[in-house]
N, C-alpha and C. Protein backbone atom coordinates (compact mmCIF):
# COMPACT_ATOMS: atom_id res chain seq x y z
N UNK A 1 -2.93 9.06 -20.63
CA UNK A 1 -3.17 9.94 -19.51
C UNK A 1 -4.57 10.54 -19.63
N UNK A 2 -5.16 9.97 -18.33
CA UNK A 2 -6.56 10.61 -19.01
C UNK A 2 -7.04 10.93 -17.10
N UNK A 3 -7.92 12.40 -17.50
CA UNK A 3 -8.38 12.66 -16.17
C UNK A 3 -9.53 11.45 -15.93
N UNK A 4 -9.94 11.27 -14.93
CA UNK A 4 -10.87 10.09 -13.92
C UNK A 4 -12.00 10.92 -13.45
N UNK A 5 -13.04 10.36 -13.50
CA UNK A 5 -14.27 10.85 -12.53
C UNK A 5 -13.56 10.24 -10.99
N UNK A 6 -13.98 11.09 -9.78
CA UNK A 6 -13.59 10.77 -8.67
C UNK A 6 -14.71 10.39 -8.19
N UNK A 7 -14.77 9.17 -7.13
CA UNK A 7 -15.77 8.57 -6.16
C UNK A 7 -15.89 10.24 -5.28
N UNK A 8 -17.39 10.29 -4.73
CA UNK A 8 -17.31 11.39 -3.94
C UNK A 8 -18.65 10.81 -3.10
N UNK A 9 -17.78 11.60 -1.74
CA UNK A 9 -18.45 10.85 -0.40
C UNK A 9 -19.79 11.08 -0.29
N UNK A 10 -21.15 9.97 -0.21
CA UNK A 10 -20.46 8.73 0.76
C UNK A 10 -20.07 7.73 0.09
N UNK A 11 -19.62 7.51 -1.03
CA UNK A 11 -19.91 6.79 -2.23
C UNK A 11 -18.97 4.96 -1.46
N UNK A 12 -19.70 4.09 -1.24
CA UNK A 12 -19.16 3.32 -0.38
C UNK A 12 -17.84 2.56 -0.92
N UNK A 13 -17.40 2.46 -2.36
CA UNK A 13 -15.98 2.07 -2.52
C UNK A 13 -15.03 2.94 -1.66
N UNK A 14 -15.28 4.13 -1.34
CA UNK A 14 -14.32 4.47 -0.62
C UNK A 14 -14.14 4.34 1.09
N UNK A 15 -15.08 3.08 1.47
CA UNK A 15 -14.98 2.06 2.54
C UNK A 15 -14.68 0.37 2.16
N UNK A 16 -14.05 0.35 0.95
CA UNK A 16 -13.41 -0.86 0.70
C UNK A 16 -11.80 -0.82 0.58
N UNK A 17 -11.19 -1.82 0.98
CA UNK A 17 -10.18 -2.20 1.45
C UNK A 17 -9.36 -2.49 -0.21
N UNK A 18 -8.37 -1.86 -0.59
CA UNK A 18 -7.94 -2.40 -1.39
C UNK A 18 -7.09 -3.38 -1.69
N UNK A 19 -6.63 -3.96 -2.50
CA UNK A 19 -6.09 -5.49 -2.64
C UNK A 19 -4.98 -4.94 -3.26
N UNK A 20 -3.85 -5.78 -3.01
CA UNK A 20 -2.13 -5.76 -3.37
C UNK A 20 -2.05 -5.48 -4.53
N UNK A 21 -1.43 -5.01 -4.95
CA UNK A 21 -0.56 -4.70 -6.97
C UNK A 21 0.26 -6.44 -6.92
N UNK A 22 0.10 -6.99 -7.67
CA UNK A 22 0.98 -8.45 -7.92
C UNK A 22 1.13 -8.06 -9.27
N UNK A 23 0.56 -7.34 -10.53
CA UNK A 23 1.13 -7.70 -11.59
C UNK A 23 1.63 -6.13 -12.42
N UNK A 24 3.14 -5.80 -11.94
CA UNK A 24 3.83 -4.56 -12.89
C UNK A 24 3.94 -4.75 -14.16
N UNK A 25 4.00 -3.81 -14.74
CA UNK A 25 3.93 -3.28 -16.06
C UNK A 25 3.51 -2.19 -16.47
N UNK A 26 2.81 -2.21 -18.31
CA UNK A 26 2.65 -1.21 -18.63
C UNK A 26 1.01 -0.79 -18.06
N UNK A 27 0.11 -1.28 -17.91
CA UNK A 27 -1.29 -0.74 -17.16
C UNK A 27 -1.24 -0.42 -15.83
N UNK A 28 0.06 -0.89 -15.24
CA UNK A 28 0.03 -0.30 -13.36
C UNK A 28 0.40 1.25 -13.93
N UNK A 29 1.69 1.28 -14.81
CA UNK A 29 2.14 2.85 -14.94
C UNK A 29 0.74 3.35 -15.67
N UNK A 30 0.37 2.91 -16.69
CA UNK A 30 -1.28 3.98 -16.92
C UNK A 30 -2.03 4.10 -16.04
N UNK A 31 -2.40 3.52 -14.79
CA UNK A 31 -3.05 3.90 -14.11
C UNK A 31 -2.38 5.13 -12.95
N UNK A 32 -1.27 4.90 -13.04
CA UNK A 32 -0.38 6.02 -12.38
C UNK A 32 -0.10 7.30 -12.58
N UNK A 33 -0.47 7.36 -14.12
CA UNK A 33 -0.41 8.50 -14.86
C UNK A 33 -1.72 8.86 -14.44
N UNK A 34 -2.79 8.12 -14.98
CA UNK A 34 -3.83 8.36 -14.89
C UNK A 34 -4.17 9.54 -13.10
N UNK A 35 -3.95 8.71 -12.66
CA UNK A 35 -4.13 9.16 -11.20
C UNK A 35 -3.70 10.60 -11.00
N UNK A 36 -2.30 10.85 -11.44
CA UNK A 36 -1.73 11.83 -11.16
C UNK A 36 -2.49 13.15 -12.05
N UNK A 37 -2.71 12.91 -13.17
CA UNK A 37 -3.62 13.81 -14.31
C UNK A 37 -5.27 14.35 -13.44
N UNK A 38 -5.61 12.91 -12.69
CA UNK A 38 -6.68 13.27 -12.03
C UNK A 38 -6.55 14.20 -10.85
N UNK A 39 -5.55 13.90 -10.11
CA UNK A 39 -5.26 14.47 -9.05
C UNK A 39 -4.53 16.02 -9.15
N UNK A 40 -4.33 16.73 -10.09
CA UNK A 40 -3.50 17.71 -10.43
C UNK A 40 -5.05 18.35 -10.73
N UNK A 41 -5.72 18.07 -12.13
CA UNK A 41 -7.35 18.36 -12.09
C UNK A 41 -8.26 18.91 -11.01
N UNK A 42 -8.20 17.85 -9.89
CA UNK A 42 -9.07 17.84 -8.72
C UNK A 42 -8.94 19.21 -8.32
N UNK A 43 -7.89 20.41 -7.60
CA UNK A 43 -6.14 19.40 -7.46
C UNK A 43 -6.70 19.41 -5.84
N UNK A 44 -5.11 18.38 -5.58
CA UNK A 44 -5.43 17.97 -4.40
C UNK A 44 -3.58 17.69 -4.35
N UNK A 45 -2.90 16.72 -3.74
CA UNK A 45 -1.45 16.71 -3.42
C UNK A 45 -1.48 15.32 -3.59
N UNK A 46 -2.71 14.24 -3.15
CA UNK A 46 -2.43 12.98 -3.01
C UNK A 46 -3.50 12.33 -3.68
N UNK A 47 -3.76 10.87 -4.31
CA UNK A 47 -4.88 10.51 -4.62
C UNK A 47 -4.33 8.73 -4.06
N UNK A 48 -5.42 7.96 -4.26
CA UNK A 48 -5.34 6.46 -4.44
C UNK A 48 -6.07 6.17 -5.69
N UNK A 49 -5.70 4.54 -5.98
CA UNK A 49 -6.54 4.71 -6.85
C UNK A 49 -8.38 3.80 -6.86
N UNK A 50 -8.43 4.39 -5.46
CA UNK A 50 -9.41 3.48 -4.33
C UNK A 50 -10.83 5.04 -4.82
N UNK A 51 -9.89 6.64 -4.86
CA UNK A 51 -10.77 7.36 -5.37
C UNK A 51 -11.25 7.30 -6.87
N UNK A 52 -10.84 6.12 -7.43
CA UNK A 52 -11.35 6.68 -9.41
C UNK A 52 -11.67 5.29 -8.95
N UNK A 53 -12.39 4.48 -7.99
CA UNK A 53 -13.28 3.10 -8.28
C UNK A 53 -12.01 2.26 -8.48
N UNK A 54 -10.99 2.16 -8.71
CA UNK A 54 -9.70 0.89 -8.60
C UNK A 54 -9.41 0.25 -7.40
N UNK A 55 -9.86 -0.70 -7.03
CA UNK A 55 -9.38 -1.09 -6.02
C UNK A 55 -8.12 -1.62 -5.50
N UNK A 56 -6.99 -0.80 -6.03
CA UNK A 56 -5.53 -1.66 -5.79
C UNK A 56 -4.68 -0.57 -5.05
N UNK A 57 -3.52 -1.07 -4.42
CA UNK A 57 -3.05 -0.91 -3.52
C UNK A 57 -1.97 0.39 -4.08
N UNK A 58 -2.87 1.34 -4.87
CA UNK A 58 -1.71 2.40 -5.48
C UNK A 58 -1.76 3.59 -4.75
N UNK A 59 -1.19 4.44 -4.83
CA UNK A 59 -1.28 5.90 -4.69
C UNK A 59 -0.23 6.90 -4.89
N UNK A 60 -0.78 8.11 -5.45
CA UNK A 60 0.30 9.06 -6.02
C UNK A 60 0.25 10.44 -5.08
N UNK A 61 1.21 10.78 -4.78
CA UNK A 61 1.36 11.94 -4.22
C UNK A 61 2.38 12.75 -4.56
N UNK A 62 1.83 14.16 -4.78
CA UNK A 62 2.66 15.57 -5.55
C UNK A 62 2.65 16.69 -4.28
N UNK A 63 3.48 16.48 -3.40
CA UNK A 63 3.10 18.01 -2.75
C UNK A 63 3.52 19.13 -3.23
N UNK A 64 4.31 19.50 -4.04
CA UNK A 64 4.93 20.48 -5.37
C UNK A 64 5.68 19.60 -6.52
N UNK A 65 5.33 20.71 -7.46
CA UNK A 65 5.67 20.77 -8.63
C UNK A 65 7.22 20.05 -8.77
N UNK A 66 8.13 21.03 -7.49
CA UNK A 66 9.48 21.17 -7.66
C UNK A 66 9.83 19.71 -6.68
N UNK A 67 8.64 19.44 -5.90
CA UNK A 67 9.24 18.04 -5.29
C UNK A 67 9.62 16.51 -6.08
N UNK A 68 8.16 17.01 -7.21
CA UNK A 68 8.21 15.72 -7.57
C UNK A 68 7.24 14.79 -7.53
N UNK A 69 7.12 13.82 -8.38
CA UNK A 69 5.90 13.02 -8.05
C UNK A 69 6.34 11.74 -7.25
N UNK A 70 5.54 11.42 -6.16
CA UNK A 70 5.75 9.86 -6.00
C UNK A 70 4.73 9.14 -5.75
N UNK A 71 5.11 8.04 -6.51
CA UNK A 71 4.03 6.67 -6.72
C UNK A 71 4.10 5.86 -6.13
N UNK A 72 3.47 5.59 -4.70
CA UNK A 72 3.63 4.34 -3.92
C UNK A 72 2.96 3.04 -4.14
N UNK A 73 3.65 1.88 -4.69
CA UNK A 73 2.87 0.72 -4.95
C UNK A 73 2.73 -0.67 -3.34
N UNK A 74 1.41 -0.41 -3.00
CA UNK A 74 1.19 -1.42 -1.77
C UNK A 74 1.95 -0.64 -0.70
N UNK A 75 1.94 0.44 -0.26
CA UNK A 75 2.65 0.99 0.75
C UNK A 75 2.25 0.09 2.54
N UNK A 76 3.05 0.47 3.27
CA UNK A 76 2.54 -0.16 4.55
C UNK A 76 3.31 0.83 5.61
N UNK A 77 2.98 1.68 6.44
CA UNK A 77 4.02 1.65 7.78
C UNK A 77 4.16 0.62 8.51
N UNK A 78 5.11 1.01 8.41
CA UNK A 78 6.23 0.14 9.86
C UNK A 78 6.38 0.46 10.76
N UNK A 79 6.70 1.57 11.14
CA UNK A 79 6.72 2.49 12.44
C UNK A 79 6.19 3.46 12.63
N UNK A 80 5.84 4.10 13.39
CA UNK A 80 5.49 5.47 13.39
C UNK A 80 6.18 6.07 14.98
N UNK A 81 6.40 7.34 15.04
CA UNK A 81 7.17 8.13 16.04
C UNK A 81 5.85 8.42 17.05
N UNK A 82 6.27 8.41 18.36
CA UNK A 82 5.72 9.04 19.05
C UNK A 82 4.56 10.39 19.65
N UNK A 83 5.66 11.45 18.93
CA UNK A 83 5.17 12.74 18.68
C UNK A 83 4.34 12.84 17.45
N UNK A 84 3.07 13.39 17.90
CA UNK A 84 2.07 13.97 16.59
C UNK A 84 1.91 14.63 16.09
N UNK A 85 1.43 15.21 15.49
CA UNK A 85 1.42 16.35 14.18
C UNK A 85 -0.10 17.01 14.20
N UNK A 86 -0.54 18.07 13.73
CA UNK A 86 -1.98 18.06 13.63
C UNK A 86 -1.61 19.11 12.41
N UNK A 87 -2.46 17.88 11.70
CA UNK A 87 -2.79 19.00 10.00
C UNK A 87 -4.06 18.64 9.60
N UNK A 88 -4.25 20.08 8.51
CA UNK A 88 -5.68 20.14 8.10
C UNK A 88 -5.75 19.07 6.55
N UNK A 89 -6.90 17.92 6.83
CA UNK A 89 -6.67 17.30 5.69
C UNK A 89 -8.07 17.72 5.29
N UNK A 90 -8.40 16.92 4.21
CA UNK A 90 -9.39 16.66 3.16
C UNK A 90 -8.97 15.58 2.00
N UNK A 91 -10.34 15.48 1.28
CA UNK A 91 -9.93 14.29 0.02
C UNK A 91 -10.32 15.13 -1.01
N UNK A 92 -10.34 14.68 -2.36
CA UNK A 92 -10.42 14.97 -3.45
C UNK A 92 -12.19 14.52 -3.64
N UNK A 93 -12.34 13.30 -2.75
CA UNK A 93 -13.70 12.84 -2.67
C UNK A 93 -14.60 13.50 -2.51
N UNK A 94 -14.19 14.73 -1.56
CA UNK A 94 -15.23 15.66 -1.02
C UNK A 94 -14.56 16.80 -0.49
N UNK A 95 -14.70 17.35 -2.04
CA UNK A 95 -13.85 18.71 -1.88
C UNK A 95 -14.42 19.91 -1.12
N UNK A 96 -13.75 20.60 -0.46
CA UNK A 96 -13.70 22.33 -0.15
C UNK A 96 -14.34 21.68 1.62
N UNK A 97 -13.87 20.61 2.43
CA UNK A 97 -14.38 20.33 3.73
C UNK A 97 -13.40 19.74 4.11
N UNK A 98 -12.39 20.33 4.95
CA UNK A 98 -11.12 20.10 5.82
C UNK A 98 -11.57 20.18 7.19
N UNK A 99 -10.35 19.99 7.92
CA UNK A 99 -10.86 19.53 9.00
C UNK A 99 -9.18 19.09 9.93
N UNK A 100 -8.98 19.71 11.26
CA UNK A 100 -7.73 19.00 11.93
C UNK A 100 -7.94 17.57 12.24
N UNK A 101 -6.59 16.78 11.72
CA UNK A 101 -6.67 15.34 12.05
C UNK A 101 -5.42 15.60 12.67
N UNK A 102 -4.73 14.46 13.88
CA UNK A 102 -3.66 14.14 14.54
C UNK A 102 -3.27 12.76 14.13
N UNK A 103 -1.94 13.00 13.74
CA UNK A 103 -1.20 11.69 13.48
C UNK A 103 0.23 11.96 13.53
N UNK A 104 0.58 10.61 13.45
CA UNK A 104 2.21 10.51 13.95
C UNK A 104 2.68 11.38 13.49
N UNK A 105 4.29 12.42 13.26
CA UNK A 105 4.38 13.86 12.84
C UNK A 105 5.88 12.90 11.56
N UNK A 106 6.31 11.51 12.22
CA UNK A 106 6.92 10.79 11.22
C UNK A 106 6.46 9.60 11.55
N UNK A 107 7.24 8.78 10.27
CA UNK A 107 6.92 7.04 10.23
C UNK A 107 8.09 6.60 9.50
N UNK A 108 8.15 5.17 9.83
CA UNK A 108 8.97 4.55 8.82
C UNK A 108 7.58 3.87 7.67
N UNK A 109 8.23 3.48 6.87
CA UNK A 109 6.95 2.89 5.90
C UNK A 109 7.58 1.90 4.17
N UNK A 110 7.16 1.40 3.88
CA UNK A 110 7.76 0.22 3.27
C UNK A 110 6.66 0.35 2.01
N UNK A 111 6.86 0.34 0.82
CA UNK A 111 6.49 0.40 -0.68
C UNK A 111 6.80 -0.59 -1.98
N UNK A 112 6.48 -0.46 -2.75
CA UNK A 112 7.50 -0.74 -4.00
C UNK A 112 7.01 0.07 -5.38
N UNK A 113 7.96 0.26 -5.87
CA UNK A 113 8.03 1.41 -7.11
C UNK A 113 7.20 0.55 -8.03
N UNK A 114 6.77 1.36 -9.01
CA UNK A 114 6.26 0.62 -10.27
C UNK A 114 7.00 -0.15 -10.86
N UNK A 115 8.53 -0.99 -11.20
CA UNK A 115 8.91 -1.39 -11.29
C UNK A 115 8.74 -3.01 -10.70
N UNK A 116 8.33 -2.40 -9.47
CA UNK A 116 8.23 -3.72 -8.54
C UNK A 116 9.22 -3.88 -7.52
N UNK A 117 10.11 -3.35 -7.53
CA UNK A 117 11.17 -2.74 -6.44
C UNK A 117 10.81 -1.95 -5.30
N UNK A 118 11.05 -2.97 -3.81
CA UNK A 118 10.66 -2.86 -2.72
C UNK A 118 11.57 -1.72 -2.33
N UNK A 119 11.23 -0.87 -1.63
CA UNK A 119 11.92 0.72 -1.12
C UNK A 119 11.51 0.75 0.41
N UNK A 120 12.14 0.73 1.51
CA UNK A 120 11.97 1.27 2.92
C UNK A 120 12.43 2.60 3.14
N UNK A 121 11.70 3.90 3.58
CA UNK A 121 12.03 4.92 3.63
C UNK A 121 11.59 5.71 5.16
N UNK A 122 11.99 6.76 5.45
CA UNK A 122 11.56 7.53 6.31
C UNK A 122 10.96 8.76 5.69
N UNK A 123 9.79 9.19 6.31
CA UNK A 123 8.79 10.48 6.07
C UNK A 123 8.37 11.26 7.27
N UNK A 124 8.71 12.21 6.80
CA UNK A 124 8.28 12.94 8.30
C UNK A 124 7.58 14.53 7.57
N UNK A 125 6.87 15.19 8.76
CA UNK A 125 6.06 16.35 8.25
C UNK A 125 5.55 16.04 7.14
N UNK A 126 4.41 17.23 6.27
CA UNK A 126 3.23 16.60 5.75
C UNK A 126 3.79 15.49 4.65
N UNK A 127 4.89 15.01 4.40
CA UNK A 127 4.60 13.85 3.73
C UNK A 127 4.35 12.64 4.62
N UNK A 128 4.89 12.69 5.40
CA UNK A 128 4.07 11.59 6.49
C UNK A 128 2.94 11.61 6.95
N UNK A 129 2.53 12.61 7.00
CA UNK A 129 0.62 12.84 7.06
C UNK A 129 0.33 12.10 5.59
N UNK A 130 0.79 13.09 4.87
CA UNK A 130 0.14 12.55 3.32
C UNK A 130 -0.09 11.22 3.35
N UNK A 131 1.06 10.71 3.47
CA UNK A 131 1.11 9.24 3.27
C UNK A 131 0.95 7.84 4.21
N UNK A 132 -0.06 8.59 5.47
CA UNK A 132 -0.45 7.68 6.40
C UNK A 132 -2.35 8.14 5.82
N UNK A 133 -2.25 9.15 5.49
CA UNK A 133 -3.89 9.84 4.86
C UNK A 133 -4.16 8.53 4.03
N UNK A 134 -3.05 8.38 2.60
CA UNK A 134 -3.47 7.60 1.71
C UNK A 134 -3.32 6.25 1.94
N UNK A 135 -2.56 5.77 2.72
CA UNK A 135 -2.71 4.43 3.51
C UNK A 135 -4.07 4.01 3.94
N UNK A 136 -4.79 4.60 4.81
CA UNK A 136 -5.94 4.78 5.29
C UNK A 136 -7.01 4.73 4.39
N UNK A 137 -6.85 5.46 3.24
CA UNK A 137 -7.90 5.44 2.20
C UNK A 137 -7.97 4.02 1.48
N UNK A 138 -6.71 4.01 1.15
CA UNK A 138 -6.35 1.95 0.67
C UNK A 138 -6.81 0.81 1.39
N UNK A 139 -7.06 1.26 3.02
CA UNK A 139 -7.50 0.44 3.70
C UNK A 139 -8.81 0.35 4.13
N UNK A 140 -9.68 1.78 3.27
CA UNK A 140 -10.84 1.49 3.47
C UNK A 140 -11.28 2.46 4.55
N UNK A 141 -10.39 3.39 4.99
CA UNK A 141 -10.40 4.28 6.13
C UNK A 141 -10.89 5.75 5.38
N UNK A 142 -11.94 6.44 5.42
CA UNK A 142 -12.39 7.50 4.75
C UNK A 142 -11.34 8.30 6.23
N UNK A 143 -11.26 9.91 6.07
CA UNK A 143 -10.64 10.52 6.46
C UNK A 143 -11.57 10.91 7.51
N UNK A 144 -13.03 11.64 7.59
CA UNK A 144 -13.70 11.58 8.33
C UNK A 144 -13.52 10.94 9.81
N UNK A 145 -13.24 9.26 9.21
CA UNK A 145 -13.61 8.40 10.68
C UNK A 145 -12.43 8.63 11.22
N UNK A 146 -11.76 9.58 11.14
CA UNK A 146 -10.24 10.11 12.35
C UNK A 146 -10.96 10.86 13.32
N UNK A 147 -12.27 11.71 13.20
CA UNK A 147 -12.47 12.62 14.10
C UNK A 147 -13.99 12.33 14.59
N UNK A 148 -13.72 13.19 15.75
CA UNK A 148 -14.83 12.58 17.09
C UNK A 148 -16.02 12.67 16.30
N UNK A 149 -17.47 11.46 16.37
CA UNK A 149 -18.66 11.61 16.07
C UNK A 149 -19.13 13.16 15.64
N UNK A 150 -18.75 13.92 16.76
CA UNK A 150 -19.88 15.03 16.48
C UNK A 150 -19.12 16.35 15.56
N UNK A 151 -17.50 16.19 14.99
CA UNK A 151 -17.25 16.74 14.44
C UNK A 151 -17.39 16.01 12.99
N UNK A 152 -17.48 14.82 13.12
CA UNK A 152 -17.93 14.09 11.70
C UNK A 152 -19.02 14.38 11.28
N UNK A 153 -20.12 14.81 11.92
CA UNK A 153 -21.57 14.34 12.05
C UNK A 153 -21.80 16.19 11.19
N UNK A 154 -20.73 17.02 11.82
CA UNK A 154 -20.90 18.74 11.39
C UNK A 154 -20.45 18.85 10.60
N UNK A 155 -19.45 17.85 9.64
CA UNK A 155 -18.86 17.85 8.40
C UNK A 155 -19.90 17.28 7.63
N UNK A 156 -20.45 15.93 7.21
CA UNK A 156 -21.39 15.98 6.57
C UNK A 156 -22.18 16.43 6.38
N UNK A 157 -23.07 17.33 7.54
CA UNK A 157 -24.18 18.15 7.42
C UNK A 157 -23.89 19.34 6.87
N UNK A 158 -22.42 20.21 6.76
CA UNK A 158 -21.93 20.54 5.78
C UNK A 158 -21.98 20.47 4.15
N UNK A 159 -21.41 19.55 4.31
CA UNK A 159 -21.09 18.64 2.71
C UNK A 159 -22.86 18.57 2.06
N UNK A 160 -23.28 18.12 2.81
CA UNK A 160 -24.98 17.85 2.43
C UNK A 160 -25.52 19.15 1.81
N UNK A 161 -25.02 19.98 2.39
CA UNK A 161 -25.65 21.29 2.83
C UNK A 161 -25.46 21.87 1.46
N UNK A 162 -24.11 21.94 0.97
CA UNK A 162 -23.70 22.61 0.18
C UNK A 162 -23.95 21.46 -1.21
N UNK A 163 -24.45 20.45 -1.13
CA UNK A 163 -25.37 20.03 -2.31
C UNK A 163 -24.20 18.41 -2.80
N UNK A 164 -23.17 18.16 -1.57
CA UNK A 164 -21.88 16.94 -2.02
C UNK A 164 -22.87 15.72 -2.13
């Protein structure tokens, strides 16, 4: 278990697409640990492991202590609901600069545990944010490109500002 230096924006791995988990074992769970040690550090609720430079299809998310950790391996939605949600996100990439994003308020969505055991579940409220956030990041989607040009454009000049 070891904390991670985090990619921090604009740092361009975190506009690469990550590639599938095919081989479980004992280095998928160290990197899982790993993640989670980093992400508690940062802190933050969610990480990939697309932010510590890994390009694979992981991600861990803690929204409390008392919830629990979960480790999604290759996640995907399947569905998403109608009705949207608007929550304030951010990354670990580029801390202390949030910002309202809108997204589905649930989803269906499809995983497999570190084991390698495929799981279909339903998520709704911020774990379904959470976990359409870190989808997005796996796919190469910085959080930023959710919102209009000129509120992107006032977040970096932000971030710049304050020395990110």
């Amino acid at each position: 278990m070891v904390v991670r230096p985090i990619l921090r924006f604009p740092h361009p791995g975190l506009k690469t697409r990550c590639e599938a988990v095919t081989v479980f074992g004992d280095e998928l769970r160290a990197l899982a640990l790993d993640l989670l040690d980093t992400m508690r550090a940062a802190p933050g609720v969610g990480i990939t492991a697309a932010h510590i430079g890994v390009f694979q299809r992981v991600t861990v998310i803690e929204l409390s202590r008392e919830d629990g950790v979960r480790t999604y391996v290759n996640p995907e939605v399947v569905s998403s609901a109608a009705v949207e949600s608007r929550n304030t996100e951010g990354s670990v990439s580029m801390p202390g600069i949030t910002d309202e994003i809108v997204r589905p308020g649930a989803i269906r969505f499809r995983y497999r545990d570190l084991d390698g055991v495929a799981h279909e579940e339903d998520a709704e409220g911020f774990l379904a944010i959470c976990i359409q956030h870190e989808i997005d990041q796996l796919d190469g989607i910085f959080w930023l490109q959710r919102l209009s040009k000129l509120k992107r454009d006032r977040l970096v000049k932000k971030w710049d500002k304050a020395g990110g």
